[in-house]
N, C-alpha and C. Protein backbone atom coordinates (compact mmCIF):
# COMPACT_ATOMS: atom_id res chain seq x y z
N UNK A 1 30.14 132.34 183.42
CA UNK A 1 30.43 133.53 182.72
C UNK A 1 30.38 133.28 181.23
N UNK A 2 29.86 133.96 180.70
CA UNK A 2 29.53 134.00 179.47
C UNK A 2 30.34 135.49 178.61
N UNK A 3 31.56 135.42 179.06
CA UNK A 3 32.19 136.48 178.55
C UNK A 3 32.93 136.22 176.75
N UNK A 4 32.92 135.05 177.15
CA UNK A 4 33.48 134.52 175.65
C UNK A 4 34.02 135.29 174.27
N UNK A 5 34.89 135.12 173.77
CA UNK A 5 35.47 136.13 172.74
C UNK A 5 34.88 135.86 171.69
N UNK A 6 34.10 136.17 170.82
CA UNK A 6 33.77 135.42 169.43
C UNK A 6 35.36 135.26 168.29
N UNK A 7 36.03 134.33 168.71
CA UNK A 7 36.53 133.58 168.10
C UNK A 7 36.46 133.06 166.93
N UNK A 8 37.07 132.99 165.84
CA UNK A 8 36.54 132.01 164.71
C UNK A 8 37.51 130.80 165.02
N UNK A 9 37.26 130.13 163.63
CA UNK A 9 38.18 128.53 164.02
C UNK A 9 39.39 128.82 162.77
N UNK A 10 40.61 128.37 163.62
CA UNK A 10 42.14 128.45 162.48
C UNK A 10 41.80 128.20 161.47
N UNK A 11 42.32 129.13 160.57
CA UNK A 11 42.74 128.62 159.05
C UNK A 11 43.46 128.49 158.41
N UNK A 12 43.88 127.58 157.70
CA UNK A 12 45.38 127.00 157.57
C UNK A 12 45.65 127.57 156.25
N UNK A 13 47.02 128.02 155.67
CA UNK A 13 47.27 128.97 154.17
C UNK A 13 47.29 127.80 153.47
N UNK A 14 46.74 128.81 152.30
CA UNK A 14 46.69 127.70 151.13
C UNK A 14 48.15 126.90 150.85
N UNK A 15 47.66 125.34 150.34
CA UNK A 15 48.86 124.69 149.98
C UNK A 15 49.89 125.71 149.12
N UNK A 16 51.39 125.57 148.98
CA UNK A 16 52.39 125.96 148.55
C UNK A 16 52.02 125.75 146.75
N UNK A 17 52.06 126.12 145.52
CA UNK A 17 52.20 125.77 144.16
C UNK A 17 52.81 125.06 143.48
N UNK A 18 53.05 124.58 142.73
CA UNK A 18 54.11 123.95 141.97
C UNK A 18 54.87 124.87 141.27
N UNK A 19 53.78 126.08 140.74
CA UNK A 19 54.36 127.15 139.84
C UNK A 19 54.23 128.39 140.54
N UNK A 20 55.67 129.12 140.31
CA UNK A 20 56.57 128.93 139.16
C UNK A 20 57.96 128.34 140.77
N UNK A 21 58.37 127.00 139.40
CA UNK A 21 59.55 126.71 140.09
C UNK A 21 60.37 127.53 140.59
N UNK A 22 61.18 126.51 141.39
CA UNK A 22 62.24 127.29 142.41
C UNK A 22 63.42 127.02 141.41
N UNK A 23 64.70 127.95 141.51
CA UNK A 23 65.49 128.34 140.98
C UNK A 23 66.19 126.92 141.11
N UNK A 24 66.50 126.15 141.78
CA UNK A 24 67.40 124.79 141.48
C UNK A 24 66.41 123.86 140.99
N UNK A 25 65.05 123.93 140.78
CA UNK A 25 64.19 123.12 139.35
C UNK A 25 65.12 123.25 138.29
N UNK A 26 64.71 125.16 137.69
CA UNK A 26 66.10 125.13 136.33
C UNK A 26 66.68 125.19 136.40
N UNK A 27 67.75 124.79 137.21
CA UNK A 27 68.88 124.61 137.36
C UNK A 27 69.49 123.27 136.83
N UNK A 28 68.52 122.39 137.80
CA UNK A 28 68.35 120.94 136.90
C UNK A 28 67.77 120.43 135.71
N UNK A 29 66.79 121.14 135.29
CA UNK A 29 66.19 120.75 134.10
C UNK A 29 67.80 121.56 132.84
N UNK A 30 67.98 122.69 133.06
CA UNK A 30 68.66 123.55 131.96
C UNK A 30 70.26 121.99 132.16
N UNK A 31 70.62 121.10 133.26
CA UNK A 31 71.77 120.75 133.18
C UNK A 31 71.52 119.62 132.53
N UNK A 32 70.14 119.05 132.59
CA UNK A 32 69.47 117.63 131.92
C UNK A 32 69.38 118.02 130.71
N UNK A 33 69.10 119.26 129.91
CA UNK A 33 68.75 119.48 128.55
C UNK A 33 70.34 119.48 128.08
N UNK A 34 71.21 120.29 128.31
CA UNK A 34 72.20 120.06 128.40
C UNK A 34 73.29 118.75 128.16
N UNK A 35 73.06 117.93 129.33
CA UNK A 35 73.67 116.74 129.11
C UNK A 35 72.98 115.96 127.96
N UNK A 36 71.65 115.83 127.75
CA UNK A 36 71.27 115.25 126.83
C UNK A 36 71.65 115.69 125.12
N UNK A 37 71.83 116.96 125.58
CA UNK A 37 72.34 117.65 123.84
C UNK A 37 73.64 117.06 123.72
N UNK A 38 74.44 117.19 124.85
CA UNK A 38 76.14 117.01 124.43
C UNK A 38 76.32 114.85 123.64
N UNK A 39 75.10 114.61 124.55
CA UNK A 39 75.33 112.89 124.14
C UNK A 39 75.34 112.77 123.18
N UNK A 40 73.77 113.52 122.84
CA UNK A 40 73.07 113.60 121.20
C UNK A 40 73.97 113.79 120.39
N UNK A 41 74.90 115.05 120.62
CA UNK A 41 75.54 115.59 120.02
C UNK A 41 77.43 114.26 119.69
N UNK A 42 77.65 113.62 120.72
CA UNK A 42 78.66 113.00 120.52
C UNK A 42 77.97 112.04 119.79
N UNK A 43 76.88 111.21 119.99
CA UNK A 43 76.44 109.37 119.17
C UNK A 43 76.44 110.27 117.99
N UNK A 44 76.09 111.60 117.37
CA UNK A 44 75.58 111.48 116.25
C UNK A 44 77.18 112.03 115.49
N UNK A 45 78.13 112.46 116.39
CA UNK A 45 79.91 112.57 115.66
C UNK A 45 80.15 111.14 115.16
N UNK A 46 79.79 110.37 116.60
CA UNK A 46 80.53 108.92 116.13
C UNK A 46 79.86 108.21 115.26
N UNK A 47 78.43 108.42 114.98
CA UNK A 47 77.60 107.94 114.16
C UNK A 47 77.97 108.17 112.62
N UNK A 48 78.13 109.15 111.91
CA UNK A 48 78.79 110.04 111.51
C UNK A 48 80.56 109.14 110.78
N UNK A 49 80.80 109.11 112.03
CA UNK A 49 82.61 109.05 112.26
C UNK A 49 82.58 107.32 111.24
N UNK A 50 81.74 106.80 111.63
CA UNK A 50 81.59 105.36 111.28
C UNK A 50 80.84 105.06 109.90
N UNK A 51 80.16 106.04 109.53
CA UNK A 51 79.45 105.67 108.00
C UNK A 51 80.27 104.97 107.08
N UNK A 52 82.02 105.27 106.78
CA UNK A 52 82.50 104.71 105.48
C UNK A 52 82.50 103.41 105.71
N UNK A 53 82.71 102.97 107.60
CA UNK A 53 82.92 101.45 108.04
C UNK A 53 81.54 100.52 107.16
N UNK A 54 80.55 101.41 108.06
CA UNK A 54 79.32 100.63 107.96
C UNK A 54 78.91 100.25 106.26
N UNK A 55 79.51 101.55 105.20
CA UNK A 55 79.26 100.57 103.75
C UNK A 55 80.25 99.89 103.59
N UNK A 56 81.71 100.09 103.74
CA UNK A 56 82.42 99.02 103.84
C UNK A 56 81.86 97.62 103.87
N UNK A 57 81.60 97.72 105.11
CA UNK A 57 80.99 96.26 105.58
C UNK A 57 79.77 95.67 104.66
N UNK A 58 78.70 96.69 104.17
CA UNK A 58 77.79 96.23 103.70
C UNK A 58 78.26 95.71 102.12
N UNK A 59 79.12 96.87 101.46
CA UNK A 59 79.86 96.15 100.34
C UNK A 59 80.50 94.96 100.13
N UNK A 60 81.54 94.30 101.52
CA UNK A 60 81.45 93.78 101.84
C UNK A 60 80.87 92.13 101.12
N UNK A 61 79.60 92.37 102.30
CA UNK A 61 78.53 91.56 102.21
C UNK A 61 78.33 91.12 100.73
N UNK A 62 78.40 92.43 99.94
CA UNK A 62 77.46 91.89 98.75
C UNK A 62 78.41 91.13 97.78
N UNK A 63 79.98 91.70 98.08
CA UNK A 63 81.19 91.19 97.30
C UNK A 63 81.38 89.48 97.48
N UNK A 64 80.74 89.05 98.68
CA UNK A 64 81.20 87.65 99.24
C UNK A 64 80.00 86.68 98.75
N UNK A 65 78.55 87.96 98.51
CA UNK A 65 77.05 87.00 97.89
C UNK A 65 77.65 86.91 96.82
N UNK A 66 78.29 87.70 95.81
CA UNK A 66 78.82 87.76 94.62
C UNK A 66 79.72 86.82 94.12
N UNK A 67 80.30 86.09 94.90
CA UNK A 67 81.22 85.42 95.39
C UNK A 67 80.66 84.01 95.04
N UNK A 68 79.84 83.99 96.10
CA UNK A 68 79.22 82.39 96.51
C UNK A 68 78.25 82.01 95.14
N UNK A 69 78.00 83.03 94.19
CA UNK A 69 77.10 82.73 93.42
C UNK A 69 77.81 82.40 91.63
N UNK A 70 78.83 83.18 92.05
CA UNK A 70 79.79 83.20 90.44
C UNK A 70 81.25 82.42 90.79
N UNK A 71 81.55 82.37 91.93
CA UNK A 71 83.28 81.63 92.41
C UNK A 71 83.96 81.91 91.27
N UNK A 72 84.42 82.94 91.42
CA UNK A 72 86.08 83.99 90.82
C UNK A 72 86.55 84.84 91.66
N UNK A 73 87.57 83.80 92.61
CA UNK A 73 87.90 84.36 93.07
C UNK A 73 89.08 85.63 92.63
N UNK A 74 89.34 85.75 91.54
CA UNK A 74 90.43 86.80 91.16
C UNK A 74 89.46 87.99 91.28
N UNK A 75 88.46 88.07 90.56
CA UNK A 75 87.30 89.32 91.04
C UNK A 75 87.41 89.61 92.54
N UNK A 76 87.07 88.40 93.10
CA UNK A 76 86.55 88.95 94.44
C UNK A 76 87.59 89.44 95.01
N UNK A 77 88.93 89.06 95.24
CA UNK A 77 90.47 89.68 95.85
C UNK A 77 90.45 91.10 94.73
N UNK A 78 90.27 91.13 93.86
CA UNK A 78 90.59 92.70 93.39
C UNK A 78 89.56 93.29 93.78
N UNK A 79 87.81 93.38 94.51
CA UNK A 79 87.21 94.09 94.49
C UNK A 79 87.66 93.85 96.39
N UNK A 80 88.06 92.96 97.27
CA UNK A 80 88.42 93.41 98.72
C UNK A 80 89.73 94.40 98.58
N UNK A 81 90.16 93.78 98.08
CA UNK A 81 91.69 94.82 98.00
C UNK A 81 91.35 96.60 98.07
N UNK A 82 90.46 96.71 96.57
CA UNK A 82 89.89 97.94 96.44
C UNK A 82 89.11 98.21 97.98
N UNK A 83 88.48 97.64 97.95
CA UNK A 83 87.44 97.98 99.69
C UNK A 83 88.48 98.21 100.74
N UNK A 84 89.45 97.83 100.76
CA UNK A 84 90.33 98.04 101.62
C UNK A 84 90.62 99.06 101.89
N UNK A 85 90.98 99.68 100.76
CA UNK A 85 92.12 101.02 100.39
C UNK A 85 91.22 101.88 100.64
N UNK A 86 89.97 101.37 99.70
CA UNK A 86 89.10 102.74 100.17
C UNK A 86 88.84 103.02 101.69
N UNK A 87 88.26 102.03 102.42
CA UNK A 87 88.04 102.13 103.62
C UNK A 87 88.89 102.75 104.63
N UNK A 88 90.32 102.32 104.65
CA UNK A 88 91.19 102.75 105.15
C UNK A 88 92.06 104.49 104.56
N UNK A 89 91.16 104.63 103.64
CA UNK A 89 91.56 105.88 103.00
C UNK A 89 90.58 106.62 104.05
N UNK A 90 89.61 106.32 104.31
CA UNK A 90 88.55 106.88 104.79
C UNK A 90 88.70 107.99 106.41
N UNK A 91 90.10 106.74 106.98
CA UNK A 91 89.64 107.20 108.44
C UNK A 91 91.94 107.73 108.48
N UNK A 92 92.62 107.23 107.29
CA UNK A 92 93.83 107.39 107.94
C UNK A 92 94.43 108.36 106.91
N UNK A 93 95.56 109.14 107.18
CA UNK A 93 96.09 110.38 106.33
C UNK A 93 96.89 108.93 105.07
N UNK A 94 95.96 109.84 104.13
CA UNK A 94 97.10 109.46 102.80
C UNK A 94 98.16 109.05 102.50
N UNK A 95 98.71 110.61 103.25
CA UNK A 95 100.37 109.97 102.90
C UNK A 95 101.27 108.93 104.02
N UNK A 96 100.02 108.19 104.68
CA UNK A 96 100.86 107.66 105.84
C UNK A 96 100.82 105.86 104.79
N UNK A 97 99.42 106.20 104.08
CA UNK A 97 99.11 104.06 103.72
C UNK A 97 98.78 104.22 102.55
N UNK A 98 98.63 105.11 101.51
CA UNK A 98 98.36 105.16 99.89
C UNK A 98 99.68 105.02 99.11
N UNK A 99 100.29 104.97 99.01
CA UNK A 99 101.62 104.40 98.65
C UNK A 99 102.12 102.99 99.25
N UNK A 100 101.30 102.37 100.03
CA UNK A 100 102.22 101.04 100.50
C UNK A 100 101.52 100.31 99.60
N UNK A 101 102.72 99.19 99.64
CA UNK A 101 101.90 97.91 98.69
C UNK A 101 102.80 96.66 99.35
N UNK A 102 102.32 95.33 99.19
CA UNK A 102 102.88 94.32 99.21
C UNK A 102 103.05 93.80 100.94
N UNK A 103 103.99 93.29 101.62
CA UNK A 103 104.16 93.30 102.70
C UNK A 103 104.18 94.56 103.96
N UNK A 104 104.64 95.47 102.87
CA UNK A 104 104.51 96.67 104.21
C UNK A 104 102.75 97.36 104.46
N UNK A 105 102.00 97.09 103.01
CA UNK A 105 100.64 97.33 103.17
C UNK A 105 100.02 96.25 104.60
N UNK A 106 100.41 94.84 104.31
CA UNK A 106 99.99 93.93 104.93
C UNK A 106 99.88 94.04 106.09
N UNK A 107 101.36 94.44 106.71
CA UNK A 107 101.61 94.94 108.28
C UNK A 107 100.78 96.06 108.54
N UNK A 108 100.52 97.27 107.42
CA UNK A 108 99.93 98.21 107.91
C UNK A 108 98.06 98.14 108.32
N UNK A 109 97.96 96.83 107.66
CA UNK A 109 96.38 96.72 108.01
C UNK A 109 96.62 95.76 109.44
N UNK A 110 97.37 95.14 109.42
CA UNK A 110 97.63 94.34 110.83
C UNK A 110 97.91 95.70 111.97
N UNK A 111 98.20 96.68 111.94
CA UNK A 111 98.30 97.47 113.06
C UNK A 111 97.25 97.70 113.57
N UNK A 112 96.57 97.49 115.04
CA UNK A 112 96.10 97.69 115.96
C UNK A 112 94.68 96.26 116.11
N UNK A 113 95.31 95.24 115.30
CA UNK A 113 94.45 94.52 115.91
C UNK A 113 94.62 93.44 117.04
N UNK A 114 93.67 92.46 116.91
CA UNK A 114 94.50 91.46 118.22
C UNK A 114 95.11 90.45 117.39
N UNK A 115 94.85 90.11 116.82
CA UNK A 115 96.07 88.95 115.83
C UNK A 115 96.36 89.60 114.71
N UNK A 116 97.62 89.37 114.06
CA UNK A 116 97.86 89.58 112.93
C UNK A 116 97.35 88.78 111.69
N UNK A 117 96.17 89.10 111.29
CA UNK A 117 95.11 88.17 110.12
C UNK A 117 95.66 88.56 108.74
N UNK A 118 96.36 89.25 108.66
CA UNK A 118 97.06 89.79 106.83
C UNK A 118 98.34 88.61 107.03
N UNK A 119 99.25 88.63 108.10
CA UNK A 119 100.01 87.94 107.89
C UNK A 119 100.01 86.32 108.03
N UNK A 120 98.78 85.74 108.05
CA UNK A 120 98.71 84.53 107.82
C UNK A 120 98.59 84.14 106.53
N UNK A 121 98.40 82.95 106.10
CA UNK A 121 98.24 82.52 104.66
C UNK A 121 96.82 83.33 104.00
N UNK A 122 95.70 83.10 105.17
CA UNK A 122 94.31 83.93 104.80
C UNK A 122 94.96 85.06 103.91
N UNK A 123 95.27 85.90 104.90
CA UNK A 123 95.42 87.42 104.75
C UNK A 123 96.58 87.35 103.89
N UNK A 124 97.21 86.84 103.81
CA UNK A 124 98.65 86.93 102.54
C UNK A 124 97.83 86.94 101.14
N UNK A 125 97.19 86.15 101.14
CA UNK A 125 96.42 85.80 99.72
C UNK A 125 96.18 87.08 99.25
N UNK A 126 95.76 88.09 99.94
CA UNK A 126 95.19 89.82 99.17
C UNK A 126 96.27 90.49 98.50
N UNK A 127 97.53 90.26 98.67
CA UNK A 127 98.26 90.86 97.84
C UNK A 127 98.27 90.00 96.52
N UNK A 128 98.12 88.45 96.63
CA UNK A 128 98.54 88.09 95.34
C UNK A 128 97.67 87.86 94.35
N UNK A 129 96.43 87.65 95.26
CA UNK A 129 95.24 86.91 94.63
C UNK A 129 94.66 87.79 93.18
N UNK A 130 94.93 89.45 93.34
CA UNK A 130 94.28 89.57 91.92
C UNK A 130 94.60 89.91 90.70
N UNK A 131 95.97 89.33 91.00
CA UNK A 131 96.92 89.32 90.00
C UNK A 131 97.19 87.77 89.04
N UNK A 132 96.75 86.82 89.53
CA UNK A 132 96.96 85.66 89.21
C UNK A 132 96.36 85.18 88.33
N UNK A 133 96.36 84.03 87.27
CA UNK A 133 95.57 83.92 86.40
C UNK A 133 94.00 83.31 86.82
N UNK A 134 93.06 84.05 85.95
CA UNK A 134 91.94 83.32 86.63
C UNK A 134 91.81 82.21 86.28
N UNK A 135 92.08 81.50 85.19
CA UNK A 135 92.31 80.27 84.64
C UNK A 135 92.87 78.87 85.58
N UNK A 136 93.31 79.42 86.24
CA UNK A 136 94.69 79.09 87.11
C UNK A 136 93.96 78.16 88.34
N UNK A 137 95.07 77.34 89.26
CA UNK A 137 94.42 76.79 90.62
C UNK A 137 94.35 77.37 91.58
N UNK A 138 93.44 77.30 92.51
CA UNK A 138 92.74 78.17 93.73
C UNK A 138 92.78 77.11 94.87
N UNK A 139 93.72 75.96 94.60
CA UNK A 139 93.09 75.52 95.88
C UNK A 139 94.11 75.36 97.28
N UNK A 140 95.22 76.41 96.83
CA UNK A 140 95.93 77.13 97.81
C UNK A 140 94.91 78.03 98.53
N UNK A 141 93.79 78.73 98.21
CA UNK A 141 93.72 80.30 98.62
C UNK A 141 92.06 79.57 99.49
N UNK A 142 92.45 80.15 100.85
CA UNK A 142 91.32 79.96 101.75
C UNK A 142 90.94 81.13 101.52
N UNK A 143 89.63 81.31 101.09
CA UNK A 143 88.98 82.72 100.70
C UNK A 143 88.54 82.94 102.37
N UNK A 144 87.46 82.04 102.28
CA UNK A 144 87.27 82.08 103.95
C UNK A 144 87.95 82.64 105.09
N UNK A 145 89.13 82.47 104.67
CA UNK A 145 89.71 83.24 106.35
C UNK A 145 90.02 84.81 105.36
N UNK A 146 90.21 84.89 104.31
CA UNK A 146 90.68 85.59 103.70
C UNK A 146 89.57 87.33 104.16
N UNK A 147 88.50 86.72 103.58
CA UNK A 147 87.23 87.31 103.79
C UNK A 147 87.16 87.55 105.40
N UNK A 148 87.58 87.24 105.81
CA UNK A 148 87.54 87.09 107.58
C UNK A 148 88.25 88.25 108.19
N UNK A 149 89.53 88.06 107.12
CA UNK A 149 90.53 88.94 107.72
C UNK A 149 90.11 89.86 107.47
N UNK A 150 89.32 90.44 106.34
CA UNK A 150 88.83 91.77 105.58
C UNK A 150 87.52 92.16 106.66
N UNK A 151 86.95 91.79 107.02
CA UNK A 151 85.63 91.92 107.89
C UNK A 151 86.40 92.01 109.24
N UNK A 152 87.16 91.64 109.37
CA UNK A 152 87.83 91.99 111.26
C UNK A 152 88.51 93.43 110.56
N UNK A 153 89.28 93.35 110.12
CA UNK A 153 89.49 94.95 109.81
C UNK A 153 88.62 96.12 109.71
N UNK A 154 88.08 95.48 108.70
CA UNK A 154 86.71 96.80 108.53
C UNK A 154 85.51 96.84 110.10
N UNK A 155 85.49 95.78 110.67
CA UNK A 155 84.66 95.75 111.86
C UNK A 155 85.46 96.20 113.48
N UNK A 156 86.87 96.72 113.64
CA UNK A 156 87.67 97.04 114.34
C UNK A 156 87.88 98.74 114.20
N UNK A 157 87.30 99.50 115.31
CA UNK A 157 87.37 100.86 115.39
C UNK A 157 88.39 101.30 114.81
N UNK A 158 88.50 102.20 113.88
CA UNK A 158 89.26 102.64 113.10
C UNK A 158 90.10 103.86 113.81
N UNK A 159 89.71 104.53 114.71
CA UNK A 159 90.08 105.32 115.57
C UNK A 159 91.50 105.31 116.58
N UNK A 160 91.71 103.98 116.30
CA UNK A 160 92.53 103.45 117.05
C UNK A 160 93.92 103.63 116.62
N UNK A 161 93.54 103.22 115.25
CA UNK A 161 94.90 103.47 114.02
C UNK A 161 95.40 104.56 114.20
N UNK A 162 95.05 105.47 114.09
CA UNK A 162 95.79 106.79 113.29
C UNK A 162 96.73 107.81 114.85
């Protein structure tokens, strides 16, 4: 029998698109743009938050080349001292550390670190050192740890303090 149906042969629907996405695509892309803004948005607060540290530090630097090349030390303790104040003016209220001087300043830069570096001989030296005659003997004053103590301060999140 030759009754046969003329038949054609299956055809299969076209593949599915890519476009236009399905609603949980932007869902995820809008939460990825998102998270990526809020990061952006925090590194560049803390980025920001940290600038007075980072010249600190670089001043710093240049106070200690200044240092190694002229040795006076009465300069160099009156220009850390100053770096100090400023720095710490930078990140803490005024009226809590702009009025201290002497031992209670000392303790107040020692708050929140892991050793107390002001109250060793190093760190004692910043109250007296730029007052003294420059004429005078130095070979009490370890600048070295002195300078040490000033760079762990200024290199210790300031955030912590206040």
């Amino acid at each position: 029998m030759n009754d046969a149906l003329p038949l054609r042969d299956l055809h299969l629907p076209e593949a599915v698109g890519w476009w236009p996405l399905a609603p949980g695509w932007w869902a995820l892309i809008a939460l990825s743009v998102a998270g990526i803004a809020y990061v952006s948005w925090r590194w560049y607060r803390a980025w920001r938050f940290n600038a007075p540290r980072r010249f600190a530090l670089r001043e710093l630097a240049r106070f200690e080349a200044a240092y190694l090349e002229h040795r006076d030390p009465v300069t160099l303790g009156k220009q850390l001292s100053e770096l100090l104040r400023r720095g710490m003016l930078a990140y803490a209220p005024r009226a809590d550390m702009a009025g201290l001087t002497g031992d209670a300043w000392l303790a107040w830069l020692d708050r929140g670190m892991p050793l107390p570096y002001f109250h060793t001989e190093g760190g004692k030296n910043l109250s007296s050192l730029p007052y003294r005659d420059p004429d005078g003997d130095f070979s009490d004053v370890d600048i070295g740890a002195l300078v040490s103590a000033v760079r762990m301060r200024l290199s210790i999140p300031l955030r912590e303090m206040a």
